[in-house]
C-alpha atoms as a PDB file:
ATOM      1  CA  UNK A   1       0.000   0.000   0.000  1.00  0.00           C
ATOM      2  CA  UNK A   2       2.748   2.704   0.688  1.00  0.00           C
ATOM      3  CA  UNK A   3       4.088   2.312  -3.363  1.00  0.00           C
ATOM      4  CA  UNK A   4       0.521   2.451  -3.959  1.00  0.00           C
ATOM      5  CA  UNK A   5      -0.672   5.422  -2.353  1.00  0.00           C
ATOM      6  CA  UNK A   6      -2.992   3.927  -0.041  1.00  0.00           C
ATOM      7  CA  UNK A   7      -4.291   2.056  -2.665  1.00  0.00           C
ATOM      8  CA  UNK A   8      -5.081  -2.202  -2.787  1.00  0.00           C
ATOM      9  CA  UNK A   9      -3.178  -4.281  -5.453  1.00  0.00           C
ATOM     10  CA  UNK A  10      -6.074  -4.492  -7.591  1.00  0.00           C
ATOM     11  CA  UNK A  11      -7.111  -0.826  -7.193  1.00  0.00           C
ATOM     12  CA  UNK A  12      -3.182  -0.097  -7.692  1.00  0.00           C
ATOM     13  CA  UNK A  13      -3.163  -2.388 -11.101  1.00  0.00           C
ATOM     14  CA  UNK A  14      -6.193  -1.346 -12.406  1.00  0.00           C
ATOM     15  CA  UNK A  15      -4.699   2.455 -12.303  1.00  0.00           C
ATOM     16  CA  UNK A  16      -1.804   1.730 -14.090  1.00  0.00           C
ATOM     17  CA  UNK A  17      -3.662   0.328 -16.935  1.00  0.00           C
ATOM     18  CA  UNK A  18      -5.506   3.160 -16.829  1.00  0.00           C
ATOM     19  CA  UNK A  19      -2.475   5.290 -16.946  1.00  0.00           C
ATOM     20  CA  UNK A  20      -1.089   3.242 -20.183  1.00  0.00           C
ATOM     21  CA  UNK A  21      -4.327   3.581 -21.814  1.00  0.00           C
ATOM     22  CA  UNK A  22      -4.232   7.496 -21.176  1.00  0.00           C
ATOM     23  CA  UNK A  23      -0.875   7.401 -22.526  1.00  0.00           C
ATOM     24  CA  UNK A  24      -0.769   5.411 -25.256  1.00  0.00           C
ATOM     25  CA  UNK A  25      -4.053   7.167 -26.408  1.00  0.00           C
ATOM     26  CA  UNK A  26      -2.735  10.592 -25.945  1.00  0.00           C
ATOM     27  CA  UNK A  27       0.549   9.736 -28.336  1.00  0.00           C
ATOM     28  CA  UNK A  28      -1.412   8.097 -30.929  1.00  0.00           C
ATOM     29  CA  UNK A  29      -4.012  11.626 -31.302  1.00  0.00           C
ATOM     30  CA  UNK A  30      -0.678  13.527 -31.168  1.00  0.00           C
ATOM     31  CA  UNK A  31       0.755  11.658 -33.981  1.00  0.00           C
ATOM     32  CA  UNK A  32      -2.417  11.281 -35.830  1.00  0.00           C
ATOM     33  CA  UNK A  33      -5.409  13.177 -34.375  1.00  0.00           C
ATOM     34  CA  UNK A  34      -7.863  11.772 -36.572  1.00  0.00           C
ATOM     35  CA  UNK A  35      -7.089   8.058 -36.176  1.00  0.00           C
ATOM     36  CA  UNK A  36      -9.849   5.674 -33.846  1.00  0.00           C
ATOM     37  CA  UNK A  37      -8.376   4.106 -30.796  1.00  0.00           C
ATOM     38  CA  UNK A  38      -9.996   1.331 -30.234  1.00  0.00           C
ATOM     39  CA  UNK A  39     -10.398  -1.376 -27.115  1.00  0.00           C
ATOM     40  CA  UNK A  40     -11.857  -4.964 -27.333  1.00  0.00           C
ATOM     41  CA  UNK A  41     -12.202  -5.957 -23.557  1.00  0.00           C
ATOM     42  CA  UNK A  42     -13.794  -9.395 -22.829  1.00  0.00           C
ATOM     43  CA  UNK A  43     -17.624  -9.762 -22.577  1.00  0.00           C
ATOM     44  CA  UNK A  44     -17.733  -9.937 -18.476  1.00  0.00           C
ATOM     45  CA  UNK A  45     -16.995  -6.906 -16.871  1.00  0.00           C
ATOM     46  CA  UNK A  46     -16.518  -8.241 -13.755  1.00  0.00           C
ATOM     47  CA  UNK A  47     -13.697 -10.216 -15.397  1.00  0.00           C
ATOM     48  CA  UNK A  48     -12.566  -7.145 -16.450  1.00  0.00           C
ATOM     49  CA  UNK A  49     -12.016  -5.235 -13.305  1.00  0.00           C
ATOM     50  CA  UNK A  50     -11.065  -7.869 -11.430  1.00  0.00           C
ATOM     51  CA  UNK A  51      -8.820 -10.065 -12.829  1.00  0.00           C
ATOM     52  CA  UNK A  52      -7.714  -8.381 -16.166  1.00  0.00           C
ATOM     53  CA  UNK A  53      -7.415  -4.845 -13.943  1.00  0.00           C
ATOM     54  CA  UNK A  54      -9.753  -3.297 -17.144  1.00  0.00           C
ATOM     55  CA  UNK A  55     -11.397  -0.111 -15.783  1.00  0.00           C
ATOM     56  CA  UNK A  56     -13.956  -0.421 -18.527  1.00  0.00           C
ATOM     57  CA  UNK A  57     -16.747   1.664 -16.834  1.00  0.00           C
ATOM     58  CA  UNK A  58     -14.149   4.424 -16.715  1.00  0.00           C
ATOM     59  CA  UNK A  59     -13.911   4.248 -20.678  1.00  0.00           C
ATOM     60  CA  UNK A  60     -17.217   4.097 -21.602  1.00  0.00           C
ATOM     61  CA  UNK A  61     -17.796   7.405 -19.802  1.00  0.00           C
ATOM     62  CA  UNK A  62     -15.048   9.555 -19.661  1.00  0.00           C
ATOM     63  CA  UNK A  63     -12.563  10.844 -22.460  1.00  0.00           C
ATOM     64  CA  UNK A  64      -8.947  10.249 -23.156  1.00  0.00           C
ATOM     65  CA  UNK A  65      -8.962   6.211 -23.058  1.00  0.00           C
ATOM     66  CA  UNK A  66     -10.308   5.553 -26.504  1.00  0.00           C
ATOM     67  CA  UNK A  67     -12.597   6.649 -29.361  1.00  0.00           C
ATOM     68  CA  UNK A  68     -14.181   2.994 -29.634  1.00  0.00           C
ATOM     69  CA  UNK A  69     -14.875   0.057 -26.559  1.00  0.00           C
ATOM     70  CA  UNK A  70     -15.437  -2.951 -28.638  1.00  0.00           C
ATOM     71  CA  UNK A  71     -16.626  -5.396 -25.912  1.00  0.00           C
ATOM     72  CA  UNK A  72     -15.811  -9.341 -27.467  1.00  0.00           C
ATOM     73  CA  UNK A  73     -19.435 -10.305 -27.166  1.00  0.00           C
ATOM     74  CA  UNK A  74     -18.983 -14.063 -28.460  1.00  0.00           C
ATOM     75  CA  UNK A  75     -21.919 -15.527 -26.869  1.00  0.00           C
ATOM     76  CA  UNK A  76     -25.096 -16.762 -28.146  1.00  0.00           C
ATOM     77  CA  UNK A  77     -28.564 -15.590 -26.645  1.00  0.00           C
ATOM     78  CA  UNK A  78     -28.899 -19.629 -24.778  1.00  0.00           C
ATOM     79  CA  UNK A  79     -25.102 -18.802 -23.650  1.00  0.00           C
ATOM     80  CA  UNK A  80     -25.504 -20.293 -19.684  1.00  0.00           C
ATOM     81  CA  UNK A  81     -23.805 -17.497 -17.899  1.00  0.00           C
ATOM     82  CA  UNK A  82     -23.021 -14.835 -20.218  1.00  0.00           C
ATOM     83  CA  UNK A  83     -25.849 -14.445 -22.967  1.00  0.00           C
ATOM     84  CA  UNK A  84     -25.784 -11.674 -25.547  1.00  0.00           C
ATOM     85  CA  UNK A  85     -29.029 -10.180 -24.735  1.00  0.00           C
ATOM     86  CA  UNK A  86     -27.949  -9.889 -20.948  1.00  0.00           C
ATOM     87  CA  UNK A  87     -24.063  -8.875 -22.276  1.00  0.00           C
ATOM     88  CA  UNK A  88     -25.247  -6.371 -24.409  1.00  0.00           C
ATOM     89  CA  UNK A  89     -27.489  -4.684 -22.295  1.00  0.00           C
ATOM     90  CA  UNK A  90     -24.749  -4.472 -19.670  1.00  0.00           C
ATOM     91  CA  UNK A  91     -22.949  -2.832 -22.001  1.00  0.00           C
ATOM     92  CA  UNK A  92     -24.863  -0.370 -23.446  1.00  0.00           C
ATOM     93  CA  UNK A  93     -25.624   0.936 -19.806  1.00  0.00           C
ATOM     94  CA  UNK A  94     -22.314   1.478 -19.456  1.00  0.00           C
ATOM     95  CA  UNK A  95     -21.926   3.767 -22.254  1.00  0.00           C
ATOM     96  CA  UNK A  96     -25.119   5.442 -21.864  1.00  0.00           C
ATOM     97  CA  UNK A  97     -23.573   8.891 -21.163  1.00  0.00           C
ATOM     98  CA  UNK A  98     -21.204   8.410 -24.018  1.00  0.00           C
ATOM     99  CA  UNK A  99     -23.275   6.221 -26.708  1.00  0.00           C
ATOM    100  CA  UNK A 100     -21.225   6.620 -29.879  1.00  0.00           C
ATOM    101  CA  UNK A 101     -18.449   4.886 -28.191  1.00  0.00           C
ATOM    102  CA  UNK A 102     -20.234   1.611 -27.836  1.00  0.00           C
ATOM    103  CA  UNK A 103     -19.644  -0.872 -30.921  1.00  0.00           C
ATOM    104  CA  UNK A 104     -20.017  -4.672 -30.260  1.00  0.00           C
ATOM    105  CA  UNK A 105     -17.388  -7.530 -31.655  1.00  0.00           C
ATOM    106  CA  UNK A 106     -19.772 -10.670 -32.826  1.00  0.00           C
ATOM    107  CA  UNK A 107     -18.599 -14.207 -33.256  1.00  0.00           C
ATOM    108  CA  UNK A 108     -18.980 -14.714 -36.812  1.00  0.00           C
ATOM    109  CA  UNK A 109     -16.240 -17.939 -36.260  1.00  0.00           C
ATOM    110  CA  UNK A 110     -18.755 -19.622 -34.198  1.00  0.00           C
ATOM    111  CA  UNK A 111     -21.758 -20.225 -36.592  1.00  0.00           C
ATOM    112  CA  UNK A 112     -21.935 -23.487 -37.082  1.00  0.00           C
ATOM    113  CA  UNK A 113     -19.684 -24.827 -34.530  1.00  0.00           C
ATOM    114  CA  UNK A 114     -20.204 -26.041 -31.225  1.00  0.00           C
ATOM    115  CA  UNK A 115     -19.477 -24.072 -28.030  1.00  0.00           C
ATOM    116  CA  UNK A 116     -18.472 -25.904 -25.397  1.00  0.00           C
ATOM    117  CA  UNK A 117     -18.109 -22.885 -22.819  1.00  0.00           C
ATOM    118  CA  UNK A 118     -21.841 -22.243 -23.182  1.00  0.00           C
ATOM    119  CA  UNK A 119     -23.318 -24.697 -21.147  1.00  0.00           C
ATOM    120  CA  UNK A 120     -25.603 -27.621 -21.729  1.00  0.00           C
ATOM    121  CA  UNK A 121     -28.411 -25.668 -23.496  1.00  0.00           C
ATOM    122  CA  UNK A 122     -26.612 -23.458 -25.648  1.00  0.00           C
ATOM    123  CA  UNK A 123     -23.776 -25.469 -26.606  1.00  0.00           C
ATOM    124  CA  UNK A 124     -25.065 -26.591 -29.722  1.00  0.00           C
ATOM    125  CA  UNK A 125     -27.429 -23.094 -30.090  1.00  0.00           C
ATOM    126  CA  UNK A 126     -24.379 -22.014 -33.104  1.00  0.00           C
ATOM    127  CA  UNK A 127     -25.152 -25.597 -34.879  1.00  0.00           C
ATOM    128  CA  UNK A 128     -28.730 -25.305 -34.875  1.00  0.00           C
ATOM    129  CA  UNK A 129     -30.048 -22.438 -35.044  1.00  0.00           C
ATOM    130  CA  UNK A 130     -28.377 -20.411 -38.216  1.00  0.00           C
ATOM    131  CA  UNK A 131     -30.004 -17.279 -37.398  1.00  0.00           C
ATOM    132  CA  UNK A 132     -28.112 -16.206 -34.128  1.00  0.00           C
ATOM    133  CA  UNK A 133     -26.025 -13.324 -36.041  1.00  0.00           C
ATOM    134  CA  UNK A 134     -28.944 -12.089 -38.151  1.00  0.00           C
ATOM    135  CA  UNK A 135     -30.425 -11.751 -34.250  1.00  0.00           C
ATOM    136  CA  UNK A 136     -27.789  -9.891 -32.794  1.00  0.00           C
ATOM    137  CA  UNK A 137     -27.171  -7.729 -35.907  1.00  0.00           C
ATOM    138  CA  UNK A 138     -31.062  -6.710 -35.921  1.00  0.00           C
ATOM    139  CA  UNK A 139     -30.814  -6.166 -31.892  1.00  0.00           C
ATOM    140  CA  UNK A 140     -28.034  -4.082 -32.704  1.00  0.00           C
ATOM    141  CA  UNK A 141     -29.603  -2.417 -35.315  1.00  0.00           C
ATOM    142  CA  UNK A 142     -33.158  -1.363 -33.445  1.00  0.00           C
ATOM    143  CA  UNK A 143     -31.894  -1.559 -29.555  1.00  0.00           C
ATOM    144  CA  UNK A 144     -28.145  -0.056 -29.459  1.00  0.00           C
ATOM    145  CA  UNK A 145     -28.718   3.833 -28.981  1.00  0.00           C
ATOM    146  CA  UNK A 146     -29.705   4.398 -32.808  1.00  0.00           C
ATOM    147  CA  UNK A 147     -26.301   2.051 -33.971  1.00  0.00           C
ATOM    148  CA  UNK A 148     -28.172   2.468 -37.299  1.00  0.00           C
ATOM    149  CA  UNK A 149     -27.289   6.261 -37.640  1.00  0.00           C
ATOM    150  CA  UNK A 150     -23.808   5.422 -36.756  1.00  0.00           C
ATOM    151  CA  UNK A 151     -23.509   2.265 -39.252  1.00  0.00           C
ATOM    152  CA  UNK A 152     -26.674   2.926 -41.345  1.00  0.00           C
ATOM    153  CA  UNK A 153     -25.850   0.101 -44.007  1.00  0.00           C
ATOM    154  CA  UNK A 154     -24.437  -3.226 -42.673  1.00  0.00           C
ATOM    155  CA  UNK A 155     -24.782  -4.455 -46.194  1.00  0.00           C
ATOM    156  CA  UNK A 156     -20.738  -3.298 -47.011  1.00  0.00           C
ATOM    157  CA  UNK A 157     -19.892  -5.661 -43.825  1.00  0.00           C
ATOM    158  CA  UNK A 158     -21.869  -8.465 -44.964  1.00  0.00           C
ATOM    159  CA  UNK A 159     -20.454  -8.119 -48.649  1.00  0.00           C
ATOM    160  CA  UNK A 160     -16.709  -8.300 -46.964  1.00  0.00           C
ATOM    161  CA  UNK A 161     -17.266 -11.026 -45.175  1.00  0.00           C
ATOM    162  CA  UNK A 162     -18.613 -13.014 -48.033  1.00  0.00           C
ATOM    163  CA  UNK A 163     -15.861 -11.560 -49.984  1.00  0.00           C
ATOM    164  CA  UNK A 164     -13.437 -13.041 -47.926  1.00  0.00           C
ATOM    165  CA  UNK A 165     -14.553 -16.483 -47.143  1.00  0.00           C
ATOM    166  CA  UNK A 166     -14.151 -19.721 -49.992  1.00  0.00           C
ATOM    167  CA  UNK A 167     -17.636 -20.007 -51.638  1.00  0.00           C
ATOM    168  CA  UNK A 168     -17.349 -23.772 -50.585  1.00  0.00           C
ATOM    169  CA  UNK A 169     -17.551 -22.666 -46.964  1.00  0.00           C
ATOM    170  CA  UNK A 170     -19.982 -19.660 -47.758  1.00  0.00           C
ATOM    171  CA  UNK A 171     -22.209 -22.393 -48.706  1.00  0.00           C
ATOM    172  CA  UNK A 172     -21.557 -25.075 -45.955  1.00  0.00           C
ATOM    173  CA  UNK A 173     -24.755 -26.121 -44.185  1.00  0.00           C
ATOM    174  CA  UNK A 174     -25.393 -27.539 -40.802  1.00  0.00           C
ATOM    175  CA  UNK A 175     -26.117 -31.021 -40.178  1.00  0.00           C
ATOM    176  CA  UNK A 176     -29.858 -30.497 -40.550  1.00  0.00           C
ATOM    177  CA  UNK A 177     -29.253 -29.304 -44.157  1.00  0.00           C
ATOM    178  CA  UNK A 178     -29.803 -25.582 -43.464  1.00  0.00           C
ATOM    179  CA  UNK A 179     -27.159 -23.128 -44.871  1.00  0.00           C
ATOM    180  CA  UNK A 180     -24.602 -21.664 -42.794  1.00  0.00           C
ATOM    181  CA  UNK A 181     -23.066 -18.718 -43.602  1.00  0.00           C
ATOM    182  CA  UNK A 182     -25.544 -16.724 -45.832  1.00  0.00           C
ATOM    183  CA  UNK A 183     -28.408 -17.589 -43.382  1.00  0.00           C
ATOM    184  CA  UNK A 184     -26.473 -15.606 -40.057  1.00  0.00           C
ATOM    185  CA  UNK A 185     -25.034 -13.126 -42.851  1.00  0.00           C
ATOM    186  CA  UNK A 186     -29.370 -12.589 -44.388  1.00  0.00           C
ATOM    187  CA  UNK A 187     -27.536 -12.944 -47.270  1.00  0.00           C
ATOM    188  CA  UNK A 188     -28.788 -14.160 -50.379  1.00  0.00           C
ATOM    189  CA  UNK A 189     -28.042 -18.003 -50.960  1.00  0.00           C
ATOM    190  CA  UNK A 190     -25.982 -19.064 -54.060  1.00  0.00           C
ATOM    191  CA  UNK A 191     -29.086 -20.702 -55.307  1.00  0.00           C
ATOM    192  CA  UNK A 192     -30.856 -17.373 -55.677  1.00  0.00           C
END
């Protein structure tokens, strides 16, 4: 506590990352003012504060830690202890003073795989059910302080991810014979 000033060891490391974040986002404006600093913390906040020492409700809501929080919401909605409904709505509380900062990561790796961190009734929720992104984009689009005026056309995202992935594995289906891909992308199938 004396090093610290007072403070605990978590309390002490959670201010130094702090401190790096202020720093690091301070030389990157003063080399290019216009560039986005971004952070991608984990889903769980609690995780965040105490064992990764993230002060993430600190940069949602104040300046001078980064332009962009990108919170790595790889969960389904059937997800046992951290769905995306219940992530994402933790999240955007903690950017309500500062909305625009708020932009969500989605697992787009995870259609059609199984997820054996989600529990017994949503480990198999990314195999059957091919519409889980299509849900979170469209929560995203109507719930997430007006994401639409920020990102108004998701169709460029959807047409990079297509462009990047083999058209063999764009058109994979799942083992009920429903396609992958273009069904959690509400893109057009190959057939049309």
């Amino acid at each position: 506590r004396k090093a610290g000033g007072g403070m605990n060891r978590t309390a002490w490391r959670r201010e130094n990352v702090n401190a790096l974040l202020r720093t690091l986002y301070a030389l990157t404006k003063a080399q290019s003012p216009q560039a986005q600093f971004t952070i991608s913390p984990a889903a769980d906040v609690k995780k965040n504060e105490r064992t990764l020492y993230a002060d993430v409700r600190r940069w949602c809501r104040e300046d001078g830690y980064c332009d962009r929080i990108i919170p790595q919401l790889y969960f389904g909605f059937l997800h046992q202890t951290l769905p995306f409904d219940r992530c994402l709505n933790t999240w955007m509380k903690l950017c309500e003073s500062n909305p625009q900062k708020l932009c969500v990561g989605l697992a787009v790796y995870k259609v059609g795989e199984t997820d054996p961190y989600a529990g017994e009734r949503g480990k198999s929720e990314w195999i059957d059910d091919s519409t889980i992104l299509r849900r979170e984009i469209d929560l995203l689009g109507s719930d997430c302080h007006n994401m639409a005026e920020r990102a108004p056309n998701l169709g460029p995202a959807v047409e990079y991810i297509e462009s990047k992935l083999d058209p063999a594995v764009l058109d994979r289906i799942d083992r009920r014979g429903r396609p992958i891909f273009r069904a959690a992308l509400g893109a057009r199938s190959s057939a049309d």
